[in-house]
C-alpha atoms as a PDB file:
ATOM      1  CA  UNK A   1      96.745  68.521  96.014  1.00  0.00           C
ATOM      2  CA  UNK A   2      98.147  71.276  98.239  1.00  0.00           C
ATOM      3  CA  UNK A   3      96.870  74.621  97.457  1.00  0.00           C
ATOM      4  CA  UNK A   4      98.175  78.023  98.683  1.00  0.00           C
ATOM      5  CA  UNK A   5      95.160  80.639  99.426  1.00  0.00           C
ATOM      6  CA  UNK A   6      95.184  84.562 100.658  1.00  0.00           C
ATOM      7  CA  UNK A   7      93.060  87.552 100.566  1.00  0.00           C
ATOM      8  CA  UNK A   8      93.507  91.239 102.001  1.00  0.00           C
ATOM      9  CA  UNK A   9      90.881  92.174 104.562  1.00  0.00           C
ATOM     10  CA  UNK A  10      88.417  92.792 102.044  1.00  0.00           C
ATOM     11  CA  UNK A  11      88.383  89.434 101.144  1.00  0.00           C
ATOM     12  CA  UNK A  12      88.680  87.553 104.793  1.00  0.00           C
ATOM     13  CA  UNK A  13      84.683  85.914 104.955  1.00  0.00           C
ATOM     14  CA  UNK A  14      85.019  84.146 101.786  1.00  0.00           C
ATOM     15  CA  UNK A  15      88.548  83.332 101.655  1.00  0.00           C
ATOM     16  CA  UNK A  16      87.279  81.170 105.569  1.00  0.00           C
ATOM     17  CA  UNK A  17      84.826  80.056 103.173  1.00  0.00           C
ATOM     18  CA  UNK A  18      86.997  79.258  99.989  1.00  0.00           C
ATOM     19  CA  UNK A  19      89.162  76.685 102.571  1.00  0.00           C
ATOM     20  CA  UNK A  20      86.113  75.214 104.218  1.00  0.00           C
ATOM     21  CA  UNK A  21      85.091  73.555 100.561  1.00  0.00           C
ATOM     22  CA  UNK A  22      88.475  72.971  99.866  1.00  0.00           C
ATOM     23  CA  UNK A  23      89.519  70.847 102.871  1.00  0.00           C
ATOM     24  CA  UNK A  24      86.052  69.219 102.426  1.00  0.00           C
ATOM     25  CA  UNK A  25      86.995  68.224  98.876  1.00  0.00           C
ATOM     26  CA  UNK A  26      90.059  66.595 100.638  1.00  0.00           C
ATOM     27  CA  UNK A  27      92.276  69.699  99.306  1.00  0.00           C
ATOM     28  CA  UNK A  28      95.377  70.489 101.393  1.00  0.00           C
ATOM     29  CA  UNK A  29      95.487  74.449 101.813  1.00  0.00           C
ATOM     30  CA  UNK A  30      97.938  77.043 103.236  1.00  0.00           C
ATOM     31  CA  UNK A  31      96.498  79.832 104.290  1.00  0.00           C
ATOM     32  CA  UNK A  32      99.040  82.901 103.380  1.00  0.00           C
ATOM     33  CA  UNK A  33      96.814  85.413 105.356  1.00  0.00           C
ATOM     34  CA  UNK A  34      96.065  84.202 108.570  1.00  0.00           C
ATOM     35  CA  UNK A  35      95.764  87.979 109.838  1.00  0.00           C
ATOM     36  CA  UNK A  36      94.219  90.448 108.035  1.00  0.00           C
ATOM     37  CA  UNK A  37      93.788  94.351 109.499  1.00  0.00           C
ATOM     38  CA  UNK A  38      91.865  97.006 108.192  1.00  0.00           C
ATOM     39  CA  UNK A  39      95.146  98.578 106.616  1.00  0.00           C
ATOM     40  CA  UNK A  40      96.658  95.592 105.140  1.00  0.00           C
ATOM     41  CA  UNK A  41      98.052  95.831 101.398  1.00  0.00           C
ATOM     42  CA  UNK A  42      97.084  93.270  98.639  1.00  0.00           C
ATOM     43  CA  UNK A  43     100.408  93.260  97.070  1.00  0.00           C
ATOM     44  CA  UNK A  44     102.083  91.304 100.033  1.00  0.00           C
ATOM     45  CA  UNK A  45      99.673  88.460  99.858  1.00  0.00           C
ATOM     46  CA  UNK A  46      99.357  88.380  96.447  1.00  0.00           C
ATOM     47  CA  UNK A  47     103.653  87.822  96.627  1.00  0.00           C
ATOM     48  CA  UNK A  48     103.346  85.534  99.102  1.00  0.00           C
ATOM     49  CA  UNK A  49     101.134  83.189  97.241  1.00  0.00           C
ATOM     50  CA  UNK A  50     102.936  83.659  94.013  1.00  0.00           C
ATOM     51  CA  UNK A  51     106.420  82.742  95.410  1.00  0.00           C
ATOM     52  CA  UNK A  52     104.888  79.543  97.231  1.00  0.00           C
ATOM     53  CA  UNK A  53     103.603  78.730  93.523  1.00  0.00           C
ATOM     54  CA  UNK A  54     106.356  79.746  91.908  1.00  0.00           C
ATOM     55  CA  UNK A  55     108.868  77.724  94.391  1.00  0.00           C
ATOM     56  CA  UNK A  56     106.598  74.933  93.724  1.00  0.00           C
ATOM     57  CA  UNK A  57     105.481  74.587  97.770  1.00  0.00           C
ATOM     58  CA  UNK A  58     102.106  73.932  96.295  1.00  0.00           C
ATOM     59  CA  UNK A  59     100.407  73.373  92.914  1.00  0.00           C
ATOM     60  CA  UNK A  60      98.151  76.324  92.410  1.00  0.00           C
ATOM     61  CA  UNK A  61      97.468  79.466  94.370  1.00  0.00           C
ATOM     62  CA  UNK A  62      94.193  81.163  95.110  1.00  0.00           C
ATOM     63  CA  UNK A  63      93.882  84.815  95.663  1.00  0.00           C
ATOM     64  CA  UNK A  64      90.969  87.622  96.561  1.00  0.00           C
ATOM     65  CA  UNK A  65      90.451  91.029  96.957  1.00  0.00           C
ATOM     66  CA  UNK A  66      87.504  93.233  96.434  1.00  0.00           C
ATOM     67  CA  UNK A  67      87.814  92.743  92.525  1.00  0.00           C
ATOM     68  CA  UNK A  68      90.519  90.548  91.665  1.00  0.00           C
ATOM     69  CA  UNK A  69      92.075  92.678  89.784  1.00  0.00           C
ATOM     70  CA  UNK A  70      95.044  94.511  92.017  1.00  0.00           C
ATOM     71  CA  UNK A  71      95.693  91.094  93.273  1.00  0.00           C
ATOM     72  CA  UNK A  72      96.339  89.305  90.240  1.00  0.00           C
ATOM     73  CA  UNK A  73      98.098  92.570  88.877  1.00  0.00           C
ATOM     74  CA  UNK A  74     100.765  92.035  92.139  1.00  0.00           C
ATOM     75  CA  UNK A  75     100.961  87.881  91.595  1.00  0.00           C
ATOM     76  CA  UNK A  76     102.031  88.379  87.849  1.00  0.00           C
ATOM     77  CA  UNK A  77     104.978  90.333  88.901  1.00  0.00           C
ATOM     78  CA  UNK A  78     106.227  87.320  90.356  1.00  0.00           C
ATOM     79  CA  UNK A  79     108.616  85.167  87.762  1.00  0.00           C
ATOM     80  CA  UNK A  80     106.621  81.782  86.701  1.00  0.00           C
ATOM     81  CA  UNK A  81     102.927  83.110  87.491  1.00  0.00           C
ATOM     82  CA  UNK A  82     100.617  83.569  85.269  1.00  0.00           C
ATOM     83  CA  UNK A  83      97.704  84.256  87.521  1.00  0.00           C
ATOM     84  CA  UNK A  84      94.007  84.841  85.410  1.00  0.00           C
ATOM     85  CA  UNK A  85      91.556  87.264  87.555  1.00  0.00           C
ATOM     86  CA  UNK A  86      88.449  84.900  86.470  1.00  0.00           C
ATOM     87  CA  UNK A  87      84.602  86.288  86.671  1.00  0.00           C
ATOM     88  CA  UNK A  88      83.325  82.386  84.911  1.00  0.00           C
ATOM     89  CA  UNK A  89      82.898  78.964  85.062  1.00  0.00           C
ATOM     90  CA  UNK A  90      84.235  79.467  81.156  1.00  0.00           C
ATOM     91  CA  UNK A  91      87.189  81.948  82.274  1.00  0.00           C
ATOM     92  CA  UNK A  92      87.925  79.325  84.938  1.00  0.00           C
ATOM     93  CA  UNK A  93      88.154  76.353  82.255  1.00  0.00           C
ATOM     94  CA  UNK A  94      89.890  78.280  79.500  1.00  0.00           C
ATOM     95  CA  UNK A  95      92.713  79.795  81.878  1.00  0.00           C
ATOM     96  CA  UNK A  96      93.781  76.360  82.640  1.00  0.00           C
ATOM     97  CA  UNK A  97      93.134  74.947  78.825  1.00  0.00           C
ATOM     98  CA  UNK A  98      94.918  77.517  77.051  1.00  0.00           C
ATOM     99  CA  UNK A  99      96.988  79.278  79.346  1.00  0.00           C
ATOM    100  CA  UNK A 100      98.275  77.206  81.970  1.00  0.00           C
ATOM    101  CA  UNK A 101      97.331  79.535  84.806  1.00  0.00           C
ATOM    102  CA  UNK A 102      98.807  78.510  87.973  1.00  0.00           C
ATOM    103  CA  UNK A 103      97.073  81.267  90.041  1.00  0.00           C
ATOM    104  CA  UNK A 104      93.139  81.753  90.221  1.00  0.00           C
ATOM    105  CA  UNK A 105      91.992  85.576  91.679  1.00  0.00           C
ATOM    106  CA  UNK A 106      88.361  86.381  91.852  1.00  0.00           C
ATOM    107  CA  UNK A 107      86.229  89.277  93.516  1.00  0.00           C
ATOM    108  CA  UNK A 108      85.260  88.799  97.062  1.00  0.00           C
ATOM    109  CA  UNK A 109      82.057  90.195  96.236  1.00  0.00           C
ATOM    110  CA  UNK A 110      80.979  87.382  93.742  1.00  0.00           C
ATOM    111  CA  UNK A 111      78.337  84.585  95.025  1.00  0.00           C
ATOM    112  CA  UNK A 112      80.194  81.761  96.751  1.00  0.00           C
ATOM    113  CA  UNK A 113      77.812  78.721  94.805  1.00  0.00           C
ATOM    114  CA  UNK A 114      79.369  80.512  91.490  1.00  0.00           C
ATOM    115  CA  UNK A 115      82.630  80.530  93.349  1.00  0.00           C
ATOM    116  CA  UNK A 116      82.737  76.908  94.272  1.00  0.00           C
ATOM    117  CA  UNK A 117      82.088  75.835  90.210  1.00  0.00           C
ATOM    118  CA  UNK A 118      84.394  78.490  89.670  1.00  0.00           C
ATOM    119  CA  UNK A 119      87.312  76.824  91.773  1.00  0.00           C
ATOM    120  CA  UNK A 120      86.186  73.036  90.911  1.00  0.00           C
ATOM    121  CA  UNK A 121      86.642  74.151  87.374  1.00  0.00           C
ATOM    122  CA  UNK A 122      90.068  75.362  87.611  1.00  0.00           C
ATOM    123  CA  UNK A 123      91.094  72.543  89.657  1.00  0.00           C
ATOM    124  CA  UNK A 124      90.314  70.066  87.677  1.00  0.00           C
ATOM    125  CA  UNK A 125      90.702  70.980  84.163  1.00  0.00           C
ATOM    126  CA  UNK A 126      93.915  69.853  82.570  1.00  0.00           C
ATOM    127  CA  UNK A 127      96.262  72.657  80.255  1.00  0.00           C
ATOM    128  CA  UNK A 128      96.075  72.108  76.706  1.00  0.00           C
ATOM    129  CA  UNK A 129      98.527  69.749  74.662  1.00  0.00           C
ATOM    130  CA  UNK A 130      97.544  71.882  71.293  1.00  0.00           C
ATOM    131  CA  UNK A 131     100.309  73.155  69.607  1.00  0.00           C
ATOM    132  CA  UNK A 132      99.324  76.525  69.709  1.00  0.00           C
ATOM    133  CA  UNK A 133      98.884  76.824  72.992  1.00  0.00           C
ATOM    134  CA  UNK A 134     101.818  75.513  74.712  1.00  0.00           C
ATOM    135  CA  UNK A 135     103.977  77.924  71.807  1.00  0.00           C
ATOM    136  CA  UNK A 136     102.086  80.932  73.532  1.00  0.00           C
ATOM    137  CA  UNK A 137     102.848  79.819  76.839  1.00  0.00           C
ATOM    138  CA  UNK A 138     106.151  78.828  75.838  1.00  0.00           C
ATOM    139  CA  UNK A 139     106.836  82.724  74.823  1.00  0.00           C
ATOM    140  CA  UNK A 140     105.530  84.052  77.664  1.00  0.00           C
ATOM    141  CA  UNK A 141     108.134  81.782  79.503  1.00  0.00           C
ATOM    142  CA  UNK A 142     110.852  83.055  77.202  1.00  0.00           C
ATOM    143  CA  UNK A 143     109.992  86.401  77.333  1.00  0.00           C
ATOM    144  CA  UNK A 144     109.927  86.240  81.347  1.00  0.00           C
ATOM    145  CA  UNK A 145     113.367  84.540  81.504  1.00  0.00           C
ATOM    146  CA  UNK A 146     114.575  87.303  78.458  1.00  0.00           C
ATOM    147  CA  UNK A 147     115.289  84.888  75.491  1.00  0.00           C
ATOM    148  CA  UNK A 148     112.388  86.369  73.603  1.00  0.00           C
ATOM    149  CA  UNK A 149     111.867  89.463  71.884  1.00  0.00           C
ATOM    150  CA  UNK A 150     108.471  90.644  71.144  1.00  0.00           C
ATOM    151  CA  UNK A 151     108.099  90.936  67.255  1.00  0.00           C
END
Protein backbone atom coordinates (compact mmCIF):
# COMPACT_ATOMS: atom_id res chain seq x y z
CA UNK A 1 0.00 0.00 0.00
CA UNK A 2 1.50 3.38 -0.90
CA UNK A 3 0.16 6.18 1.04
CA UNK A 4 0.56 9.95 0.40
CA UNK A 5 0.99 12.05 3.85
CA UNK A 6 1.39 16.08 4.56
CA UNK A 7 0.86 18.53 7.25
CA UNK A 8 1.47 22.45 7.49
CA UNK A 9 3.99 23.41 10.16
CA UNK A 10 1.60 23.00 12.78
CA UNK A 11 1.40 19.58 12.18
CA UNK A 12 5.32 18.61 11.38
CA UNK A 13 6.13 16.33 14.96
CA UNK A 14 3.37 14.01 14.39
CA UNK A 15 3.13 13.87 10.78
CA UNK A 16 7.49 12.40 11.45
CA UNK A 17 5.57 10.36 13.71
CA UNK A 18 2.45 9.32 11.55
CA UNK A 19 5.33 7.81 8.82
CA UNK A 20 7.47 6.18 11.45
CA UNK A 21 4.32 3.61 12.25
CA UNK A 22 3.50 3.54 8.85
CA UNK A 23 6.78 2.35 7.29
CA UNK A 24 6.95 0.04 10.38
CA UNK A 25 3.61 -1.50 9.38
CA UNK A 26 5.43 -2.11 5.99
CA UNK A 27 3.32 1.00 4.49
CA UNK A 28 4.96 2.78 1.54
CA UNK A 29 4.55 6.69 2.21
CA UNK A 30 5.22 9.94 0.27
CA UNK A 31 5.80 12.57 2.20
CA UNK A 32 4.09 15.79 0.36
CA UNK A 33 5.68 18.21 2.97
CA UNK A 34 9.12 17.60 3.34
CA UNK A 35 9.61 21.43 4.35
CA UNK A 36 7.47 23.12 6.42
CA UNK A 37 8.14 27.10 7.57
CA UNK A 38 6.47 29.00 10.03
CA UNK A 39 4.36 30.79 7.19
CA UNK A 40 3.41 27.89 5.16
CA UNK A 41 -0.40 27.58 3.98
CA UNK A 42 -2.50 24.35 4.52
CA UNK A 43 -4.29 24.63 1.32
CA UNK A 44 -1.13 23.70 -0.82
CA UNK A 45 -0.53 20.49 0.98
CA UNK A 46 -3.82 19.62 1.40
CA UNK A 47 -3.87 19.93 -2.93
CA UNK A 48 -0.96 18.21 -3.18
CA UNK A 49 -2.13 15.15 -1.41
CA UNK A 50 -5.51 15.24 -2.96
CA UNK A 51 -4.24 15.32 -6.61
CA UNK A 52 -1.69 12.35 -5.82
CA UNK A 53 -5.04 10.54 -4.58
CA UNK A 54 -7.04 11.68 -7.02
CA UNK A 55 -4.40 10.75 -9.97
CA UNK A 56 -4.31 7.50 -8.28
CA UNK A 57 -0.20 7.83 -7.41
CA UNK A 58 -1.24 6.25 -4.18
CA UNK A 59 -4.30 4.67 -2.50
CA UNK A 60 -5.21 6.97 0.31
CA UNK A 61 -3.89 10.27 1.54
CA UNK A 62 -3.25 11.44 5.06
CA UNK A 63 -3.43 15.00 6.07
CA UNK A 64 -2.90 17.34 9.45
CA UNK A 65 -3.17 20.59 10.63
CA UNK A 66 -3.90 22.04 13.97
CA UNK A 67 -7.64 20.79 13.71
CA UNK A 68 -8.24 19.01 10.66
CA UNK A 69 -10.63 20.94 9.63
CA UNK A 70 -9.06 23.73 7.00
CA UNK A 71 -7.19 20.85 5.64
CA UNK A 72 -9.83 18.60 4.76
CA UNK A 73 -11.96 21.77 3.74
CA UNK A 74 -8.88 22.46 0.90
CA UNK A 75 -8.58 18.40 -0.10
CA UNK A 76 -12.42 18.27 -0.91
CA UNK A 77 -12.02 20.92 -3.44
CA UNK A 78 -10.08 18.58 -5.32
CA UNK A 79 -12.36 16.41 -8.00
CA UNK A 80 -12.56 12.56 -6.68
CA UNK A 81 -11.77 13.31 -2.83
CA UNK A 82 -13.85 12.84 -0.39
CA UNK A 83 -11.56 13.44 2.51
CA UNK A 84 -13.46 12.85 6.33
CA UNK A 85 -11.66 15.17 9.13
CA UNK A 86 -12.00 12.09 11.74
CA UNK A 87 -11.79 12.74 15.78
CA UNK A 88 -12.61 8.39 16.32
CA UNK A 89 -11.74 5.06 16.04
CA UNK A 90 -15.75 4.95 14.98
CA UNK A 91 -15.40 8.13 12.54
CA UNK A 92 -12.32 6.32 11.20
CA UNK A 93 -14.35 2.94 10.48
CA UNK A 94 -17.57 4.52 9.26
CA UNK A 95 -15.78 7.01 6.72
CA UNK A 96 -14.42 4.09 4.96
CA UNK A 97 -17.80 1.79 5.45
CA UNK A 98 -20.20 4.21 4.28
CA UNK A 99 -18.47 6.78 2.52
CA UNK A 100 -15.59 5.59 0.75
CA UNK A 101 -13.23 8.26 2.04
CA UNK A 102 -10.04 8.23 0.27
CA UNK A 103 -8.45 10.99 2.44
CA UNK A 104 -8.07 10.76 6.39
CA UNK A 105 -7.33 14.52 8.22
CA UNK A 106 -7.04 14.65 11.93
CA UNK A 107 -5.84 17.38 14.54
CA UNK A 108 -2.21 17.51 15.26
CA UNK A 109 -3.05 18.07 18.71
CA UNK A 110 -4.83 14.63 19.29
CA UNK A 111 -2.80 11.73 21.27
CA UNK A 112 -0.69 9.74 18.82
CA UNK A 113 -1.78 5.96 20.62
CA UNK A 114 -5.50 7.26 19.57
CA UNK A 115 -3.94 8.29 16.32
CA UNK A 116 -2.32 5.04 15.46
CA UNK A 117 -6.01 3.01 16.02
CA UNK A 118 -7.26 5.87 14.32
CA UNK A 119 -5.09 5.28 11.05
CA UNK A 120 -5.08 1.25 11.43
CA UNK A 121 -8.79 1.64 11.33
CA UNK A 122 -9.07 3.50 8.21
CA UNK A 123 -6.58 1.43 6.57
CA UNK A 124 -7.95 -1.52 6.91
CA UNK A 125 -11.60 -1.32 6.84
CA UNK A 126 -13.17 -2.14 3.53
CA UNK A 127 -16.18 0.49 1.87
CA UNK A 128 -19.52 -0.83 2.08
CA UNK A 129 -21.23 -3.07 -0.72
CA UNK A 130 -24.87 -1.94 0.79
CA UNK A 131 -26.99 -0.56 -1.60
CA UNK A 132 -27.50 2.51 0.03
CA UNK A 133 -24.32 3.42 0.40
CA UNK A 134 -22.61 3.08 -2.79
CA UNK A 135 -26.10 5.17 -4.32
CA UNK A 136 -24.88 8.07 -1.93
CA UNK A 137 -21.49 7.86 -3.02
CA UNK A 138 -22.52 7.31 -6.42
CA UNK A 139 -24.36 10.96 -6.27
CA UNK A 140 -21.75 12.59 -4.83
CA UNK A 141 -19.70 11.30 -7.90
CA UNK A 142 -22.41 12.54 -10.22
CA UNK A 143 -22.90 15.61 -8.72
CA UNK A 144 -18.95 16.31 -8.83
CA UNK A 145 -18.71 15.36 -12.55
CA UNK A 146 -22.34 17.58 -13.07
CA UNK A 147 -24.80 14.76 -14.14
CA UNK A 148 -26.72 15.23 -10.93
CA UNK A 149 -28.99 17.73 -9.74
CA UNK A 150 -29.69 18.06 -6.15
CA UNK A 151 -33.51 17.44 -5.59
Amino acid sequence: MKIAIATDHAGREMKLKVIEYLLQNHVEVVDLSKINTPTDDYPDFAFAVAHSVAQKEVQFGILICTTGIGISIAANKVKGIRCANVHSVHDAKMTRLDNNANILAFSSQMDFEEIKEIIKTFLNTEFSSEERHIRRVDKIIKYENGEYNEL
